[in-house]
Structures are given as structure tokens and as C-alpha cells.
N, C-alpha and C. Protein backbone atom coordinates (compact mmCIF):
# COMPACT_ATOMS: atom_id res chain seq x y z
N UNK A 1 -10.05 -15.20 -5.95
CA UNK A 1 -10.11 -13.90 -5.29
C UNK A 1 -8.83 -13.68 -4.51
N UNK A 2 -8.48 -12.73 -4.69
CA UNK A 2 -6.94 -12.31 -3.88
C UNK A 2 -7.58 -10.60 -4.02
N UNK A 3 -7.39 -9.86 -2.89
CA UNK A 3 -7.91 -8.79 -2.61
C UNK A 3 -6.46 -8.30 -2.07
N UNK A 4 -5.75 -6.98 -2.59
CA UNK A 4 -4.52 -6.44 -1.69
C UNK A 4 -4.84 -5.06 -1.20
N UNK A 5 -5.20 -5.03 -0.08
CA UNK A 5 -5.69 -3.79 0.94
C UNK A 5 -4.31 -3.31 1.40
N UNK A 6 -3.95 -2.12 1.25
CA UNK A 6 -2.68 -1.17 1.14
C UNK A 6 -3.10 -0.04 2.39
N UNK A 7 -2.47 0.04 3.17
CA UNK A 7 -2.79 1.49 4.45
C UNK A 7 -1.34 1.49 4.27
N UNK A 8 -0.76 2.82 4.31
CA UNK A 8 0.02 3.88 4.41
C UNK A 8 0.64 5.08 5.01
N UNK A 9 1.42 5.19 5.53
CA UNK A 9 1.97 6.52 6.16
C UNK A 9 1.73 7.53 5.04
N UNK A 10 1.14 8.52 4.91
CA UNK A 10 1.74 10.15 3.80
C UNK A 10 2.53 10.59 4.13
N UNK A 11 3.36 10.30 4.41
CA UNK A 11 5.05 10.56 4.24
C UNK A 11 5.69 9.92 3.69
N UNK A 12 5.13 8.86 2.94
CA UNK A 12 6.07 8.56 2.04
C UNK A 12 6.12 9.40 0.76
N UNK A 13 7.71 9.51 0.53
CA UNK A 13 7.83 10.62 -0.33
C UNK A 13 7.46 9.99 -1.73
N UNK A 14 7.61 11.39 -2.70
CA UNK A 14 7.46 10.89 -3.99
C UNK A 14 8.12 9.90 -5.08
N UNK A 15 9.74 10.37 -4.28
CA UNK A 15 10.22 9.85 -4.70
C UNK A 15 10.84 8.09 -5.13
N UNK A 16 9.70 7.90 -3.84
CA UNK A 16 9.74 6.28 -3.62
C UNK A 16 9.07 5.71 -5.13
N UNK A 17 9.39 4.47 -5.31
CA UNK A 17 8.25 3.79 -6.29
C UNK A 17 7.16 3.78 -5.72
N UNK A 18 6.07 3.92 -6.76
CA UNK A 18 4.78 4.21 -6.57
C UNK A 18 3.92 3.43 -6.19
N UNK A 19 2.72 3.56 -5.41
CA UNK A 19 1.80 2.50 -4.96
C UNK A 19 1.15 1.73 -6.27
N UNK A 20 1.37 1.83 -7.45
CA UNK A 20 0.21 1.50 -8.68
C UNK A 20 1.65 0.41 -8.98
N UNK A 21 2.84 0.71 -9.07
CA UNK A 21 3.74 -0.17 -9.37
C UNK A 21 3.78 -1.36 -8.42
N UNK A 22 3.61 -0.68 -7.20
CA UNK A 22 3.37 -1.95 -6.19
C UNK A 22 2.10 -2.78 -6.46
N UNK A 23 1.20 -2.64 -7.14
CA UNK A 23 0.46 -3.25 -7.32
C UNK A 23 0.36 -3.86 -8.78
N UNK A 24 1.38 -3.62 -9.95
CA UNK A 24 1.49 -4.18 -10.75
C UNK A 24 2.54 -5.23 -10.15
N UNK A 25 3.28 -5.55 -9.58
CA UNK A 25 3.89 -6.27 -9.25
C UNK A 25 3.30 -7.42 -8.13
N UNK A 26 2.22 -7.41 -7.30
CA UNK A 26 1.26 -7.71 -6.84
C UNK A 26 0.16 -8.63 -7.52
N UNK A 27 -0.01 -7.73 -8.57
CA UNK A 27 -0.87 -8.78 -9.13
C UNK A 27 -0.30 -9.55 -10.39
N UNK A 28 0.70 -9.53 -10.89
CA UNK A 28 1.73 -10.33 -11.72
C UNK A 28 2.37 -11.46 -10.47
N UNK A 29 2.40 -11.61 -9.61
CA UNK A 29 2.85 -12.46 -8.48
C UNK A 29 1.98 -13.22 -8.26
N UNK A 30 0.27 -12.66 -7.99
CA UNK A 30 -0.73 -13.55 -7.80
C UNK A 30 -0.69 -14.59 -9.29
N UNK A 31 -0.39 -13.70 -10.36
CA UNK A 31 -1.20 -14.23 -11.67
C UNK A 31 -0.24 -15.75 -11.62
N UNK A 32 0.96 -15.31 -11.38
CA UNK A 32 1.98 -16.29 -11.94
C UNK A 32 2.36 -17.61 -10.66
N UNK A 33 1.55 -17.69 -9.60
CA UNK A 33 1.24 -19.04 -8.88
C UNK A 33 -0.14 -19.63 -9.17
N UNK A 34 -0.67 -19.28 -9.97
CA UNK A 34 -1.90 -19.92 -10.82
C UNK A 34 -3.03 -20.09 -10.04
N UNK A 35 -2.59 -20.07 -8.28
CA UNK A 35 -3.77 -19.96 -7.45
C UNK A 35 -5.00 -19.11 -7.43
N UNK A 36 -4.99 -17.85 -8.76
CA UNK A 36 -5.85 -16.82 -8.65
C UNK A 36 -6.19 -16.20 -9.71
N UNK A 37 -7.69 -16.52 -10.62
CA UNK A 37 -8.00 -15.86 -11.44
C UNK A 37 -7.68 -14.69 -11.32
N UNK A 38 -7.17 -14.01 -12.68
CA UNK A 38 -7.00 -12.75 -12.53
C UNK A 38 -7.88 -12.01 -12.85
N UNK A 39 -9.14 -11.84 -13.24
CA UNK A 39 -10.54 -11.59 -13.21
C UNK A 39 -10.88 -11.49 -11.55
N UNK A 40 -10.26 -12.16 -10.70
CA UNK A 40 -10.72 -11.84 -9.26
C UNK A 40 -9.55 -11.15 -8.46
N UNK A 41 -8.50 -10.08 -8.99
CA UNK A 41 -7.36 -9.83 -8.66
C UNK A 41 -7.79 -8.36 -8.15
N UNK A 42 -7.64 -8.18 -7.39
CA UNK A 42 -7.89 -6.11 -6.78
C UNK A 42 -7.39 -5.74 -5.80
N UNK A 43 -7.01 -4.40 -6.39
CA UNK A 43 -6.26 -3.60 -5.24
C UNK A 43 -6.71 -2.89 -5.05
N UNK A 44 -6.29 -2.00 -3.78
CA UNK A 44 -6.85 -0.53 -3.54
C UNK A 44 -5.68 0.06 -2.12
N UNK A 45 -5.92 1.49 -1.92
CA UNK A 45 -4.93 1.55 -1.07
C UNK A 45 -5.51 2.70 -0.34
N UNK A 46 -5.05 2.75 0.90
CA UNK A 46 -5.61 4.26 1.78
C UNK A 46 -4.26 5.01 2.24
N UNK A 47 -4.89 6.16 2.05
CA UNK A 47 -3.14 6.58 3.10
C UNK A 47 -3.86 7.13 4.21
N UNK A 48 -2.86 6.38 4.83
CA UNK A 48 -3.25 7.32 6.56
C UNK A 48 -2.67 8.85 6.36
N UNK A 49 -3.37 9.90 6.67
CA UNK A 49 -2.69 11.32 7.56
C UNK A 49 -2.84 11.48 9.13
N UNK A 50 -3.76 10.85 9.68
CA UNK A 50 -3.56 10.95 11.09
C UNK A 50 -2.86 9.26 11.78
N UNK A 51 -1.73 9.39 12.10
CA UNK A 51 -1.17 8.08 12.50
C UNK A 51 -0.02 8.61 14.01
N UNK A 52 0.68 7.71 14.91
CA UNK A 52 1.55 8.07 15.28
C UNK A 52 1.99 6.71 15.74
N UNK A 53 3.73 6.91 15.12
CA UNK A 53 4.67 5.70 15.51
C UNK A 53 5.56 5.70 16.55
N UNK A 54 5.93 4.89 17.27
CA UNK A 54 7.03 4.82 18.06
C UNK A 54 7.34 5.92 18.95
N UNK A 55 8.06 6.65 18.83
CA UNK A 55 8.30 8.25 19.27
C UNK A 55 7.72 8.96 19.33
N UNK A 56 6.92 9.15 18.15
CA UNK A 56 6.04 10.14 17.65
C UNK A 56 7.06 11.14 16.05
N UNK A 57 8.38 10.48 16.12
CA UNK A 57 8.86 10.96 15.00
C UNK A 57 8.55 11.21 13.46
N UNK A 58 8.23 12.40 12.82
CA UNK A 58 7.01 12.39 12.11
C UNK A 58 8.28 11.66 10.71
N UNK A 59 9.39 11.56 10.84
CA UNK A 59 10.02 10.88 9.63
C UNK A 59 9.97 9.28 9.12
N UNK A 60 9.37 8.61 10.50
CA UNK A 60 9.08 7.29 10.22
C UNK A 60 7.96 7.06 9.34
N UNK A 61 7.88 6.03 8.92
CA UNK A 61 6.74 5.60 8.03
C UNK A 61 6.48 4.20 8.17
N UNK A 62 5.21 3.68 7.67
CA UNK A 62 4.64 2.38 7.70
C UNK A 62 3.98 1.88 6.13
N UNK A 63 3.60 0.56 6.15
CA UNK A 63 3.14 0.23 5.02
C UNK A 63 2.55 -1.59 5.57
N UNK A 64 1.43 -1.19 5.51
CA UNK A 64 0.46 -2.35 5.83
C UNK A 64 -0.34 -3.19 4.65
N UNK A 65 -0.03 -4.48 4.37
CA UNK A 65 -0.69 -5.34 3.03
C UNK A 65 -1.37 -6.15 4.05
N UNK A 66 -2.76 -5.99 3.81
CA UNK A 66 -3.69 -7.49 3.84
C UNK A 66 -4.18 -7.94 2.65
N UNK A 67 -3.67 -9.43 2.76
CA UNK A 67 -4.59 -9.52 1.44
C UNK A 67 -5.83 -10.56 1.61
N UNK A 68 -7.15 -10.37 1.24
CA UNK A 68 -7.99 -11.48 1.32
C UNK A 68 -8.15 -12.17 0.33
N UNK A 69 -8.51 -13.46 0.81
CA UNK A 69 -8.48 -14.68 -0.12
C UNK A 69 -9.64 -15.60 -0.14
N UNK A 70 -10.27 -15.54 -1.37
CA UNK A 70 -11.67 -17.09 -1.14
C UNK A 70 -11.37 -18.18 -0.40
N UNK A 71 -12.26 -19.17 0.05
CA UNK A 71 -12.01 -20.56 0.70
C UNK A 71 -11.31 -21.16 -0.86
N UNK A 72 -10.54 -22.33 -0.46
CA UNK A 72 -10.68 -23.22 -1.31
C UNK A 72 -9.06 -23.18 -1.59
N UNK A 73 -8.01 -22.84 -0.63
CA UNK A 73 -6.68 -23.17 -0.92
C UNK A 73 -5.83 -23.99 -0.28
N UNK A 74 -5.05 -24.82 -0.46
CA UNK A 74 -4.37 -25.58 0.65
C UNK A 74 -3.48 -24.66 1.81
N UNK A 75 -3.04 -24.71 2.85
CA UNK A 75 -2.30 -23.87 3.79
C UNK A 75 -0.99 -23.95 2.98
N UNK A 76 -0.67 -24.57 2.75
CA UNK A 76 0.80 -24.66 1.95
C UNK A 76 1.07 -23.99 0.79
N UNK A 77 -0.05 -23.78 -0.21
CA UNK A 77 -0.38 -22.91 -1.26
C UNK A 77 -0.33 -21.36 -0.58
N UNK A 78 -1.11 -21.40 0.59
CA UNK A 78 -1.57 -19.95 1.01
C UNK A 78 -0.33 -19.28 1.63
N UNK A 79 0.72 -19.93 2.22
CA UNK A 79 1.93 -19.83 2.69
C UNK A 79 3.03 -19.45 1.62
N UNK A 80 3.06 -20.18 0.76
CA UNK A 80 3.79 -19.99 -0.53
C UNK A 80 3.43 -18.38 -1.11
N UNK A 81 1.91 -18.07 -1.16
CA UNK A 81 1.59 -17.15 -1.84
C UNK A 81 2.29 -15.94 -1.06
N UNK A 82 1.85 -15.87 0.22
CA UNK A 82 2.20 -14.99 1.54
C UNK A 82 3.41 -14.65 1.61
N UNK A 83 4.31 -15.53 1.25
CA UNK A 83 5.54 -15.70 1.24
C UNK A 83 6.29 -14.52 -0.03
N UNK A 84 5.90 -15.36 -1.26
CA UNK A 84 6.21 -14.22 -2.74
C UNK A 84 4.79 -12.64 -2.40
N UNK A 85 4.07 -12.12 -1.64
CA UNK A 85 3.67 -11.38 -1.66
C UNK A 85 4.67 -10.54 -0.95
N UNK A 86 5.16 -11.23 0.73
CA UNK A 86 5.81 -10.01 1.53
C UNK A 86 7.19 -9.81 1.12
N UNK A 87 7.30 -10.80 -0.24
CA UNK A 87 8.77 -10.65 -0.91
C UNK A 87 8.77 -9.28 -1.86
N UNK A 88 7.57 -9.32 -2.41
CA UNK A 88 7.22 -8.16 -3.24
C UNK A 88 7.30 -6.84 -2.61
N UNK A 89 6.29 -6.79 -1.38
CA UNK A 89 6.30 -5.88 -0.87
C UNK A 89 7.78 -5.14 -0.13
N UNK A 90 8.59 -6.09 0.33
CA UNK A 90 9.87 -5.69 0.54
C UNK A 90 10.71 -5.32 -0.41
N UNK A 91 10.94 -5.95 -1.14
CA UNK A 91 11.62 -5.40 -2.23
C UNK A 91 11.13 -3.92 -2.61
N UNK A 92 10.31 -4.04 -2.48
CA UNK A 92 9.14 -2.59 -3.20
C UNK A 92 10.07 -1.38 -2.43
N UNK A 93 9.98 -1.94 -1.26
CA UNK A 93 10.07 -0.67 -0.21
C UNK A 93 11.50 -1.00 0.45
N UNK A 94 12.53 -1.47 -0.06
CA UNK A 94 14.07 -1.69 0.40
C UNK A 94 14.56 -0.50 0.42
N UNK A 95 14.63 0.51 -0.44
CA UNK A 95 15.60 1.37 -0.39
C UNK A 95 14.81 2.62 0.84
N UNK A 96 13.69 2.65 0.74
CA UNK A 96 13.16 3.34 2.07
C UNK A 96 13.35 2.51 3.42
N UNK A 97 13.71 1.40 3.62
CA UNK A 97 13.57 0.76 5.00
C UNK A 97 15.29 1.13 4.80
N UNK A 98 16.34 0.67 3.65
CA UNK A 98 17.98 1.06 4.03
C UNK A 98 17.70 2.54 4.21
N UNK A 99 16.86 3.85 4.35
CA UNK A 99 17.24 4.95 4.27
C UNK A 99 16.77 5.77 5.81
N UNK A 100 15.65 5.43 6.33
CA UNK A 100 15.11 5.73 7.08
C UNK A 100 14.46 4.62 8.23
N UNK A 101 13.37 4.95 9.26
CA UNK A 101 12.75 4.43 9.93
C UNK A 101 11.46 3.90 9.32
N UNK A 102 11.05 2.65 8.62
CA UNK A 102 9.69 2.01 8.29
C UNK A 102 9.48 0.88 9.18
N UNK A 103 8.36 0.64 8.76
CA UNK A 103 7.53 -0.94 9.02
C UNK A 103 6.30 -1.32 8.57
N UNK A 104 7.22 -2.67 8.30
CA UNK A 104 6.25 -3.23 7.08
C UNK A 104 5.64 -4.21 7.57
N UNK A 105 4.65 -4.44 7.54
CA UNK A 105 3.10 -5.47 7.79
C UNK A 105 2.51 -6.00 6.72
N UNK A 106 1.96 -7.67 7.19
CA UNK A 106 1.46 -7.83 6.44
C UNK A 106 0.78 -9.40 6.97
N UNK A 107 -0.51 -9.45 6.09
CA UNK A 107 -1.21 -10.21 6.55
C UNK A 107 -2.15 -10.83 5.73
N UNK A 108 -2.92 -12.05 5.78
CA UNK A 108 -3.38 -12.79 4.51
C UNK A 108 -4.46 -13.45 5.46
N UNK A 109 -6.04 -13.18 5.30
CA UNK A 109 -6.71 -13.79 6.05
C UNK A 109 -8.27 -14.35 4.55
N UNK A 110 -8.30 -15.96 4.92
CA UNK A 110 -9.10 -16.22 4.05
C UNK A 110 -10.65 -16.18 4.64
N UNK A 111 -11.71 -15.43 3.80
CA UNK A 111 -12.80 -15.31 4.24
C UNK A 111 -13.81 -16.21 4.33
N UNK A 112 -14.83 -16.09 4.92
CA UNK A 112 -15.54 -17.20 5.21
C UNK A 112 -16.39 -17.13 4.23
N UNK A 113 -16.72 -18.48 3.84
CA UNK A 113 -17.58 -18.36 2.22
C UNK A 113 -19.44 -18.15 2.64
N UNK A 114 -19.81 -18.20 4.18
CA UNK A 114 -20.92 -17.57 4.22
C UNK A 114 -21.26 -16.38 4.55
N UNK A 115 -22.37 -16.26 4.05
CA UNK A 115 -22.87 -14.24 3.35
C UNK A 115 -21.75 -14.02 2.97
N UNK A 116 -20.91 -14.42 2.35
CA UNK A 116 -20.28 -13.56 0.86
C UNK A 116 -20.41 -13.56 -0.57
N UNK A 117 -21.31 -12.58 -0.72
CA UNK A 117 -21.82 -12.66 -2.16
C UNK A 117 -20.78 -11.28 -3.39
N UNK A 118 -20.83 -11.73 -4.51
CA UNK A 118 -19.84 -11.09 -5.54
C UNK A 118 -20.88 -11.57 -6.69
N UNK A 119 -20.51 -10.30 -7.84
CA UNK A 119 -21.04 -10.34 -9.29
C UNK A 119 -19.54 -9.52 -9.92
N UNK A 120 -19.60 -10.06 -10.70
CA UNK A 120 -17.93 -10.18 -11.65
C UNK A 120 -18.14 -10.02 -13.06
N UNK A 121 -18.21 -8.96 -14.33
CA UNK A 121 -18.23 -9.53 -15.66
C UNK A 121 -17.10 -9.27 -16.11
N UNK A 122 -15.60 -9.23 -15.18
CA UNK A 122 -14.71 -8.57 -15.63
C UNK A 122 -13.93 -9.71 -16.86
N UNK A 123 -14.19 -10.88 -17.01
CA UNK A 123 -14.02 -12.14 -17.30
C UNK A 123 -14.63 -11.45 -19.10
N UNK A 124 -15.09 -10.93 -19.35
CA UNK A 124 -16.00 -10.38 -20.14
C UNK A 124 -15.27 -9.41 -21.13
N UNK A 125 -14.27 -8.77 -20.57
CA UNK A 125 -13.17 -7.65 -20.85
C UNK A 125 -11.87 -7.84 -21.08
N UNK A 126 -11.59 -8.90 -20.55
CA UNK A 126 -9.89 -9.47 -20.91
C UNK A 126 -9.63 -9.84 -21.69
């Protein structure tokens, strides 16, 4: 399980690369440290419209990744992963952080394996 939860400024323009690319690149990152069925790989993303940064300058923007993760990884694995994720995510968003005012977040918290229940046949489809 690797879960990538995406919150957003709507100001980011169109012209940026797209949130669906950020997440093909996301989950080709998970796939390729072997730590994470890709049958348990998902994204999703929100955009904020009511937010206010710093100033209140409505040209800044933000971009927040959590990602959750099952029990069952070493800290050193989970570090590594954290590591090639906020690499992704920067890269993603370089030419908007050289152009303007952003900030980028990000965070990786593994869940606790009691009361968490899941049904999956995506294993079924690949």
C-alpha cells in the first residue's frame, strides 16, 4: 500500500505539467523500489480554492504530498522511498518554484495495522 494524497493551490496554471503526470511518475517510482505492490498503488488529489499564504499574495502557490504506507517496512526502506518521492515531486514542480513563489510539502506516515480493513480485486485486472 502506498497511498499519494495531493492538496493544491488553484492557481496553479495550466500550463504547468499536470497532476495525472505527477502521478504517473509517482507511481512508476513506487513500482520500481519493489517495496509496493502495484495493485496497492493510489492516488487522488484535491485542490484547495479557499487557502491563504504568507502575505496573502494570491500569485503564490503550494503543493502538499502525503503519502500513506502499510506496516511492514524497514525505516531505511521508508526513507529511501520518501526520499525518490520528494525527488519526483520537485522535479515535477521546478520550473514553477524557478518562476514564482511555491511550497512544497511533503510527508509519509505509516498506518496502524489495527481497524484497517481493505478488499482489493485489482490484482484481478493487470
Amino acid at each position: 500500500m502506498a497511498h499519494f494524497v495531493l492538496e493544491y493551490s488553484d492557481n496553479l496554471s495550466e500550463q504547468e505539467p499536470s497532476i495525472q503526470e505527477l502521478f504517473t511518475a509517482l507511481h512508476s517510482a513506487a513500482d520500481s523500489t519493489g517495496l509496493f505492490p502495484l495493485k496497492g498503488i493510489r492516488s487522488r488529489a484535491y485542490c484547495c480554492k479557499q487557502y491563504r499564504m504568507a502575505d496573502g499574495n494570491p500569485d503564490h502557490g503550494f503543493v502538499h504530498l502525503e503519502v500513506k504506507l502499510g506496516v511492514g517496512r524497514t525505516l531505511d526502506e521508508r526513507k529511501a522511498a520518501a526520499d525518490l518521492f520528494f525527488k519526483v515531486l520537485t522535479e515535477h514542480f521546478a520550473e514553477r518554484c524557478r518562476t514564482g513563489g511555491m511550497a512544497l510539502s511533503f510527508e509519509m506516515k505509516e498506518l496502524e495495522p489495527v481497524l484497517k480493513f481493505n478488499k482489493n480485486n485489482i490484482q484481478d485486472y493487470l
